[in-house]
N, C-alpha and C. Protein backbone atom coordinates (compact mmCIF):
# COMPACT_ATOMS: atom_id res chain seq x y z
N UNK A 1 44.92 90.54 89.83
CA UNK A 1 46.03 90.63 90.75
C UNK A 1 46.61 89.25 91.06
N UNK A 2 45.91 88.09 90.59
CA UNK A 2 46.36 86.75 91.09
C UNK A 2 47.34 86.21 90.80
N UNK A 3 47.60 86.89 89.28
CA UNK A 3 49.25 86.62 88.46
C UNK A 3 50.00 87.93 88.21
N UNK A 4 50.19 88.62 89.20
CA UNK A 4 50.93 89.60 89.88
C UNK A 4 52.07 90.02 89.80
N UNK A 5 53.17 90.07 89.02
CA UNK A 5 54.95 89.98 89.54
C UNK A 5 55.25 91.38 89.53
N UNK A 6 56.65 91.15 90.16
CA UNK A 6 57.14 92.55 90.43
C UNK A 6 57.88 93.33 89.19
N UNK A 7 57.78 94.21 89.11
CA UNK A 7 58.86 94.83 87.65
C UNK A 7 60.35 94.84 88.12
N UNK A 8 61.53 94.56 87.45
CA UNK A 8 62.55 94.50 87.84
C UNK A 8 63.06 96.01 88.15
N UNK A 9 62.09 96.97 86.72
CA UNK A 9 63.00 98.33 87.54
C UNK A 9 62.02 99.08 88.61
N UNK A 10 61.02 98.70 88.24
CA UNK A 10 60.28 99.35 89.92
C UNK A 10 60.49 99.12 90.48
N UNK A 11 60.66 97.98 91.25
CA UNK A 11 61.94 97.16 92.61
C UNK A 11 63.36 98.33 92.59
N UNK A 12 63.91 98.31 91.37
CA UNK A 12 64.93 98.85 92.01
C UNK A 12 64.90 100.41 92.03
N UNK A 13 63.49 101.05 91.47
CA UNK A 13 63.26 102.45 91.97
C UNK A 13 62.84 102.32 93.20
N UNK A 14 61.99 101.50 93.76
CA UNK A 14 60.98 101.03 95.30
C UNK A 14 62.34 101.49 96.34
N UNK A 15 63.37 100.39 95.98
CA UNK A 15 64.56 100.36 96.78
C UNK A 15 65.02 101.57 96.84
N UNK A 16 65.72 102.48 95.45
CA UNK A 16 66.33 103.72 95.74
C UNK A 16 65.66 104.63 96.50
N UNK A 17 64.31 104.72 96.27
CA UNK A 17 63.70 105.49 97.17
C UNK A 17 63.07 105.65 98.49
N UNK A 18 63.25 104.32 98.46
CA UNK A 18 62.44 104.21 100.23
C UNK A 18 63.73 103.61 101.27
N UNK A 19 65.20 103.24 100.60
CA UNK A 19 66.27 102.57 101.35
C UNK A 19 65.98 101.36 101.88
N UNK A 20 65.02 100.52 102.02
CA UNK A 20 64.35 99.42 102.35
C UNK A 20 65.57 98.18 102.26
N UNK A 21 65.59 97.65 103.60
CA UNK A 21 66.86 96.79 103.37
C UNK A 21 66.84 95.19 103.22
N UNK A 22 65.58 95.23 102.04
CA UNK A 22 65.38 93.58 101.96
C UNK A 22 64.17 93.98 101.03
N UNK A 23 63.73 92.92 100.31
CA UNK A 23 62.22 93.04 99.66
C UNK A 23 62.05 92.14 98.77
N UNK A 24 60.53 91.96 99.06
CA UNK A 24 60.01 90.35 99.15
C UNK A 24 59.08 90.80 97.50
N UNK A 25 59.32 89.82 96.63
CA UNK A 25 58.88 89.67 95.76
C UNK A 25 57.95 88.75 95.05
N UNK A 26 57.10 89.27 93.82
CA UNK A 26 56.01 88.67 93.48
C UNK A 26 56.89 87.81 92.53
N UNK A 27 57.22 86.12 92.04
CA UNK A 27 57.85 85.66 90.86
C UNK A 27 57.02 84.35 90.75
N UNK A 28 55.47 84.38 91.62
CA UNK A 28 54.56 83.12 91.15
C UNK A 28 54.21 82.34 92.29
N UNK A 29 54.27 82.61 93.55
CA UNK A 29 53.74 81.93 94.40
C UNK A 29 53.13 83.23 95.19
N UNK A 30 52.33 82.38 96.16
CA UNK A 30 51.03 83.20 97.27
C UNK A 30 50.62 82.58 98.51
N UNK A 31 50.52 83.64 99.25
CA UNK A 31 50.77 83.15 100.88
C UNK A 31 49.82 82.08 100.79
N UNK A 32 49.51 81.44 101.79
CA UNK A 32 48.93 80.32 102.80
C UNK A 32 48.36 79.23 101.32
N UNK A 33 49.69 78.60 100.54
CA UNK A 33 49.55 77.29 99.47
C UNK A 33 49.57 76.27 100.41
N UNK A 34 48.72 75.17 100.11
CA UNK A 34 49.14 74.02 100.87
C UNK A 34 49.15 72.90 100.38
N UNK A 35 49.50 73.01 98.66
CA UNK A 35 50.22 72.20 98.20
C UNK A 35 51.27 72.72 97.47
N UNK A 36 52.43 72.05 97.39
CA UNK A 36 53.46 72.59 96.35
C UNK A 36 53.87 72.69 94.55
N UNK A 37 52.86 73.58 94.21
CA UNK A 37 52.15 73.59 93.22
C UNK A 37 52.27 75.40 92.71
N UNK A 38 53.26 75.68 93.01
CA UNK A 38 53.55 77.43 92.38
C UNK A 38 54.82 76.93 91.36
N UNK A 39 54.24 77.63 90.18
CA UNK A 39 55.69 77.67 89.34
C UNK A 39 56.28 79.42 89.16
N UNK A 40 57.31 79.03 89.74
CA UNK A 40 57.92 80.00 89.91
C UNK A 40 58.78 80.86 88.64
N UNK A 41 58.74 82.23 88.28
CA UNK A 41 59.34 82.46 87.22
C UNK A 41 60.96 83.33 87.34
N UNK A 42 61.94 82.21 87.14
CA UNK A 42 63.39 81.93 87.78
C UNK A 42 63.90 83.27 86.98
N UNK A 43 63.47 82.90 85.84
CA UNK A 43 64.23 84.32 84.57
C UNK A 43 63.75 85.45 85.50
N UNK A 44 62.53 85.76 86.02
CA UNK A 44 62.36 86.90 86.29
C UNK A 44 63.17 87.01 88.08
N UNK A 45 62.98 86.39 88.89
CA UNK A 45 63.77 86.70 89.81
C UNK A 45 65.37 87.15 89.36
N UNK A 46 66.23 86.45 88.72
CA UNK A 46 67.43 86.73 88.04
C UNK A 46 67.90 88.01 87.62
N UNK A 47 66.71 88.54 86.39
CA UNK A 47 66.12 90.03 86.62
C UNK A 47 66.02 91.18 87.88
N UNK A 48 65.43 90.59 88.28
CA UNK A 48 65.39 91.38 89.77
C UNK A 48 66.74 91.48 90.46
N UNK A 49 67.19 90.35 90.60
CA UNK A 49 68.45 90.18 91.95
C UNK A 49 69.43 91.26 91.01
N UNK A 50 69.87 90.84 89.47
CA UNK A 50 70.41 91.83 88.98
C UNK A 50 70.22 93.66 89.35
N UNK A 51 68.78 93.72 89.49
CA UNK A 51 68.41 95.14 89.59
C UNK A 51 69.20 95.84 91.63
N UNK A 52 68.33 94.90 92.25
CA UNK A 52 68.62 95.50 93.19
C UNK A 52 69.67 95.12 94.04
N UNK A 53 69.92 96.02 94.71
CA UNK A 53 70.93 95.65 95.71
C UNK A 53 71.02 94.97 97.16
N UNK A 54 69.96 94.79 97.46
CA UNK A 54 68.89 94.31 98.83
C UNK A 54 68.46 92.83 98.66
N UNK A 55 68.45 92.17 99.89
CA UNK A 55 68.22 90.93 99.90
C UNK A 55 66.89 90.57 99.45
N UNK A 56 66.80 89.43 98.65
CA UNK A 56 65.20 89.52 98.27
C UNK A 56 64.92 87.84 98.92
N UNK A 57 63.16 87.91 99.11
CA UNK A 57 62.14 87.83 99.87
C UNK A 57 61.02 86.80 98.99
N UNK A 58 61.06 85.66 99.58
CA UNK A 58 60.13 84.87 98.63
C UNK A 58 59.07 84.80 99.92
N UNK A 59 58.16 85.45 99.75
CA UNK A 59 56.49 84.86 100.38
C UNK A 59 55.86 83.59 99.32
N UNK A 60 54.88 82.59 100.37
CA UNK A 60 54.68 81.64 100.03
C UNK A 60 55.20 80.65 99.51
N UNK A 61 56.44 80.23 100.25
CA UNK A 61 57.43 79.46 99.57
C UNK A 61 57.31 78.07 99.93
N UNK A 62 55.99 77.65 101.28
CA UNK A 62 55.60 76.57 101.29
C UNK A 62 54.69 76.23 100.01
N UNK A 63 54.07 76.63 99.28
CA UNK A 63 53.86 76.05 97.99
C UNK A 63 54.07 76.07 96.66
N UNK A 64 55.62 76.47 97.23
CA UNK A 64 56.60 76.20 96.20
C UNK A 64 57.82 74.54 96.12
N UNK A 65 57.71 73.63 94.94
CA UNK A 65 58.33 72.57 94.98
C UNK A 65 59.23 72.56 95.55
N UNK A 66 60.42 71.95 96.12
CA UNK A 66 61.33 71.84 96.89
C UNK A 66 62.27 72.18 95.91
N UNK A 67 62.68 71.42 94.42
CA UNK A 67 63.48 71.61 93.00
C UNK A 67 63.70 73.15 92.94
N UNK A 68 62.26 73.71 92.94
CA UNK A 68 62.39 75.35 92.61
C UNK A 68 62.73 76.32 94.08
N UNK A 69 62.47 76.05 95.09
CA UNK A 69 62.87 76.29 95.95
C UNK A 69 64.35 76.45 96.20
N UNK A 70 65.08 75.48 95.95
CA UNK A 70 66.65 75.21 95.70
C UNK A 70 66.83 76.58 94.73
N UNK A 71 66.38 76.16 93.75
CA UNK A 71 66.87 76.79 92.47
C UNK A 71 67.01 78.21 92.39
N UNK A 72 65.34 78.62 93.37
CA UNK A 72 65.54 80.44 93.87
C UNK A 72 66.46 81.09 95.01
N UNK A 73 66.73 80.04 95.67
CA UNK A 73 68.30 80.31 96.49
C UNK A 73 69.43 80.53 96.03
N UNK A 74 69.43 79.46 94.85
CA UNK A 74 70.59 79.68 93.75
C UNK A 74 70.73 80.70 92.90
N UNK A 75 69.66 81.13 92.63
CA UNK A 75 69.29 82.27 91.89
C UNK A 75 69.29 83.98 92.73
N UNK A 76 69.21 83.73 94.05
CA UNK A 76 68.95 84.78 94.66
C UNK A 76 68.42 85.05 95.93
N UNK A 77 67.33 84.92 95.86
CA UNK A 77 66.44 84.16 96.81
C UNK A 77 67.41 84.03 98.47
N UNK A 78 66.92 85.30 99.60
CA UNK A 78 68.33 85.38 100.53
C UNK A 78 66.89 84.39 101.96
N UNK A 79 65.52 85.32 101.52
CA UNK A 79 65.15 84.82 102.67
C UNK A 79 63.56 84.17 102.71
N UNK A 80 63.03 82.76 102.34
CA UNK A 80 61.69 82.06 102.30
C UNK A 80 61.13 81.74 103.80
N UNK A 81 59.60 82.06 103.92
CA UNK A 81 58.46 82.17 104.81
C UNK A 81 57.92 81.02 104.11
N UNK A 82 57.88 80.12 105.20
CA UNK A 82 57.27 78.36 105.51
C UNK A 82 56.17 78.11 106.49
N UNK A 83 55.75 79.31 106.75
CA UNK A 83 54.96 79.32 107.94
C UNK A 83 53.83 77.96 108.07
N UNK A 84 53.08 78.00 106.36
CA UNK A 84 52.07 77.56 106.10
C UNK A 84 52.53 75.88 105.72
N UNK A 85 53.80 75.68 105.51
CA UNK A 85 53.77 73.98 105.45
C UNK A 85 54.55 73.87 107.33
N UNK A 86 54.97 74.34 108.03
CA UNK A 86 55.29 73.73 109.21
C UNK A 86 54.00 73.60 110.03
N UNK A 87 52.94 74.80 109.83
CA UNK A 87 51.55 74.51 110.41
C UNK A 87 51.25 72.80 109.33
N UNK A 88 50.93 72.59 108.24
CA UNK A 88 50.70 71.69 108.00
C UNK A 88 51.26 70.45 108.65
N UNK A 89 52.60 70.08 108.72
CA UNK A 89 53.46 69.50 109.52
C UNK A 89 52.68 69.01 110.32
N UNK A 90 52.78 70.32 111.72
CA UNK A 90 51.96 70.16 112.81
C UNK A 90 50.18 69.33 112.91
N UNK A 91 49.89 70.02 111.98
CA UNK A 91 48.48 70.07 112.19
C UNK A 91 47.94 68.40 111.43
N UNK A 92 49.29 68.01 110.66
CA UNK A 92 48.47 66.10 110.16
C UNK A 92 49.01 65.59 111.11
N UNK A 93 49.70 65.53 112.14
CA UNK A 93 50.74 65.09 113.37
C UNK A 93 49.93 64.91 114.08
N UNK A 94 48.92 66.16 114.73
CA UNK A 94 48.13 65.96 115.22
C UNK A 94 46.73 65.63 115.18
N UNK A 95 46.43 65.62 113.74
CA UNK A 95 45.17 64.37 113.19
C UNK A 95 45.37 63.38 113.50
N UNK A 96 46.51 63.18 112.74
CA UNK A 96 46.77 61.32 112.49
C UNK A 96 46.76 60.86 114.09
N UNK A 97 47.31 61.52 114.94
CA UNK A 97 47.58 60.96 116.39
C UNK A 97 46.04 60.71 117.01
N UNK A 98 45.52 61.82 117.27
CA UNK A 98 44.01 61.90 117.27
C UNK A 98 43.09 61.00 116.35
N UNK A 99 43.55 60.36 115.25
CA UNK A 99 42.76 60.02 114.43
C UNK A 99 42.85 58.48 115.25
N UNK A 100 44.17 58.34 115.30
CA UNK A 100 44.73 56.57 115.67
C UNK A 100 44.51 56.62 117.05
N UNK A 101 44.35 57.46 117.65
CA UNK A 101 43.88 57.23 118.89
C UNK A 101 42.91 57.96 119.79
N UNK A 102 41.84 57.87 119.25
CA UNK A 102 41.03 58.81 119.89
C UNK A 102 40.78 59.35 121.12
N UNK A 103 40.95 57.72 122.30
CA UNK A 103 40.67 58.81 123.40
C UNK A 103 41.82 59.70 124.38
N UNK A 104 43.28 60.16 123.27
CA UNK A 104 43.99 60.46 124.01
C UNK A 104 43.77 62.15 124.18
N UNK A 105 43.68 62.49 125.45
CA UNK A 105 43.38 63.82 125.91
C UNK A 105 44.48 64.76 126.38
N UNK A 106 45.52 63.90 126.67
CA UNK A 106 46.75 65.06 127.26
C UNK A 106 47.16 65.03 125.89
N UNK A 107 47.57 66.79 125.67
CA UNK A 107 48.17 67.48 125.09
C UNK A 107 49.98 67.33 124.61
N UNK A 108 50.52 66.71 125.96
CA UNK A 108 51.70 66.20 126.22
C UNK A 108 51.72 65.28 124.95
N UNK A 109 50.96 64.37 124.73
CA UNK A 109 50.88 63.52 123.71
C UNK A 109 50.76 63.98 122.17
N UNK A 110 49.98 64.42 121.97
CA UNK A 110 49.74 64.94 120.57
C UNK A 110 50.67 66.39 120.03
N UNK A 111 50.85 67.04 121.36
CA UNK A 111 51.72 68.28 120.94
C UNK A 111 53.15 67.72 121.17
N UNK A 112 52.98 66.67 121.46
CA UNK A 112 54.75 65.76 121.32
C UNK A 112 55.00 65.11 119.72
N UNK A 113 54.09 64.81 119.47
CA UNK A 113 53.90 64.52 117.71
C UNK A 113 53.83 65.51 116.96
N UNK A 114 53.45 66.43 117.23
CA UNK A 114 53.72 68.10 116.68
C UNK A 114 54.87 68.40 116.45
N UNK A 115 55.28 68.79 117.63
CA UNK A 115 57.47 69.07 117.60
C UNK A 115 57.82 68.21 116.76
N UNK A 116 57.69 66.82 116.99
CA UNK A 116 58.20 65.93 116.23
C UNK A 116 58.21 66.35 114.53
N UNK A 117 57.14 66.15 114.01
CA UNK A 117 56.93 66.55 112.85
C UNK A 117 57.46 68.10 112.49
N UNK A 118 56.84 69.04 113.07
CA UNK A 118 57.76 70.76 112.75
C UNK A 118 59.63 70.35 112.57
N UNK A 119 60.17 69.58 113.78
CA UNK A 119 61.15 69.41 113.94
C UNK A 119 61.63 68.44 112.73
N UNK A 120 61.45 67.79 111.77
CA UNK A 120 61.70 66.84 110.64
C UNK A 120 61.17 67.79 109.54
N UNK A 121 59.97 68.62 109.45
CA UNK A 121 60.03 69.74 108.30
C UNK A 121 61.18 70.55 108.05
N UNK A 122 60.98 71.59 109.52
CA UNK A 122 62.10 72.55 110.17
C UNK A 122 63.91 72.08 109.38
N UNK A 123 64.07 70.49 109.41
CA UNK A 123 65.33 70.18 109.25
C UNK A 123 65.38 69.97 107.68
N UNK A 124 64.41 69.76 107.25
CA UNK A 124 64.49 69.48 105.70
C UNK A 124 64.54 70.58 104.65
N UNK A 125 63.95 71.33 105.45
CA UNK A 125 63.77 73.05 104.77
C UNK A 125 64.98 73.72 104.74
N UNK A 126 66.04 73.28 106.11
CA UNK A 126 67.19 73.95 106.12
C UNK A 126 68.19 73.74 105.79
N UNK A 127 68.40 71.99 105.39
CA UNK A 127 68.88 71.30 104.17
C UNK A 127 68.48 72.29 102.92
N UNK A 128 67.68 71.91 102.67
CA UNK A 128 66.86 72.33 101.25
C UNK A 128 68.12 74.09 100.84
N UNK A 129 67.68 75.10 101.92
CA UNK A 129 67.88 75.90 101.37
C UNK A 129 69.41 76.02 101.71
N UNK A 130 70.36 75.53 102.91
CA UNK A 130 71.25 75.95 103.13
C UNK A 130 72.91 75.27 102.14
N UNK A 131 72.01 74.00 101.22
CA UNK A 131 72.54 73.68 99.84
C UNK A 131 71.91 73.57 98.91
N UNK A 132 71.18 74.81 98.03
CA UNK A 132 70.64 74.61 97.08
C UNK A 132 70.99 74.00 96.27
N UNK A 133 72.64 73.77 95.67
CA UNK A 133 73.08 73.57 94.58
C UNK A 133 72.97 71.56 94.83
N UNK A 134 73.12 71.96 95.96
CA UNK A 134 73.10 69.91 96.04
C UNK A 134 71.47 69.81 95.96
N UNK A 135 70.54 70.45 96.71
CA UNK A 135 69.57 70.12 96.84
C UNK A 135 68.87 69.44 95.26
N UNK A 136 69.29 70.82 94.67
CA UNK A 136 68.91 70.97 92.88
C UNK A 136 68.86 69.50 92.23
N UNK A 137 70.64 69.09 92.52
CA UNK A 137 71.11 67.98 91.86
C UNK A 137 70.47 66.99 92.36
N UNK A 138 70.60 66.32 93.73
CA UNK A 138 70.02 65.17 94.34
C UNK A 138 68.70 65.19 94.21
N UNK A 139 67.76 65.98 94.95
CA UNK A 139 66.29 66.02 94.35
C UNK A 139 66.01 65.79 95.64
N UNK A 140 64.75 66.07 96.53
CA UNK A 140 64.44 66.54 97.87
C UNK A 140 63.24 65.46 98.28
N UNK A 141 63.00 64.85 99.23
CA UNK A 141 61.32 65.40 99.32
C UNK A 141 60.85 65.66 100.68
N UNK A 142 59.77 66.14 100.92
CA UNK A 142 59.32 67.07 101.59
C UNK A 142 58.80 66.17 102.76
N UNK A 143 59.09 65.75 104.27
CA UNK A 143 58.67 64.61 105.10
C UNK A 143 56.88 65.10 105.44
N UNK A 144 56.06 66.20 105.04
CA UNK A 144 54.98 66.54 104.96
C UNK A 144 54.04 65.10 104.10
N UNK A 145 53.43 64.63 104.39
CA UNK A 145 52.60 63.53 103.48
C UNK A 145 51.70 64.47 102.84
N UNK A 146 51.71 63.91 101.42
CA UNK A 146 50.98 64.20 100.56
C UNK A 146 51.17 65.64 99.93
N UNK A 147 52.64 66.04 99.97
CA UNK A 147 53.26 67.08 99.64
C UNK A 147 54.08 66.48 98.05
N UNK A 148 54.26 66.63 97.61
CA UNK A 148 54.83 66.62 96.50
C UNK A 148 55.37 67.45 96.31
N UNK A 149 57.04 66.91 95.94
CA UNK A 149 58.49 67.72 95.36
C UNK A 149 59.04 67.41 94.51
């Protein structure tokens, strides 16, 4: 099940029959990646978007490259779940703060480096997807350390 994809016409039987007004597809990535390291298979989404008529649905799109990310927007691709790189975001924000300063105890502090960081992912992601076609061309990278795009 680990290399999984969806069939282009079962999607669009899934759809005729259940009316489902969106649907999230298998084309090479998997929930909770936390590096960006899914290769995504573009021909087959293309396939798909052709088939159905419904917005389609990339799960695990935080460990998907930023390049291919673009590219499945361009391709189709209406709505990506980041859940798992804005927790990352958060969660080295609040190492590194903790790390460089150990004895800081208010929350105010470290969950202020949190926002910070979600808020500089949050903005890059919505770059990313809300111009794929520039994104594609210019080339991205991801303000997550040790993320690779």
């Amino acid at each position: 099940m680990a290399d999984a994809r969806t069939d282009p016409v079962e999607a669009a039987d899934f759809v005729t029959a259940t009316g489902v007004d969106g649907l999230a597809i298998a084309i090479g990535s998997s929930h909770a990646m936390v590096t960006q390291s899914a290769a995504l298979d573009l021909e087959l989404l293309r396939r798909i978007r052709s088939a159905v008529p419904v917005p389609l649905v990339l799960h695990g799109t935080s460990g998907v490259p930023d390049e291919l990310v673009a590219r499945a927007v361009a391709d189709g691709i209406t709505k990506v779940n980041v859940s798992t790189q804005l927790n990352r975001a958060m969660t080295d924000a609040v190492r590194s703060l903790l790390t460089a300063e150990p004895a800081v105890v208010d929350p105010r502090r470290y969950l202020g480096a949190a926002r910070t960081a979600i808020e500089q992912q949050a903005a890059h992601l919505i770059s990313l997807i809300s111009r794929p076609t520039a994104a594609v061309a210019v080339g991205t990278t991801s303000p997550v350390k040790g993320t690779p795009s």
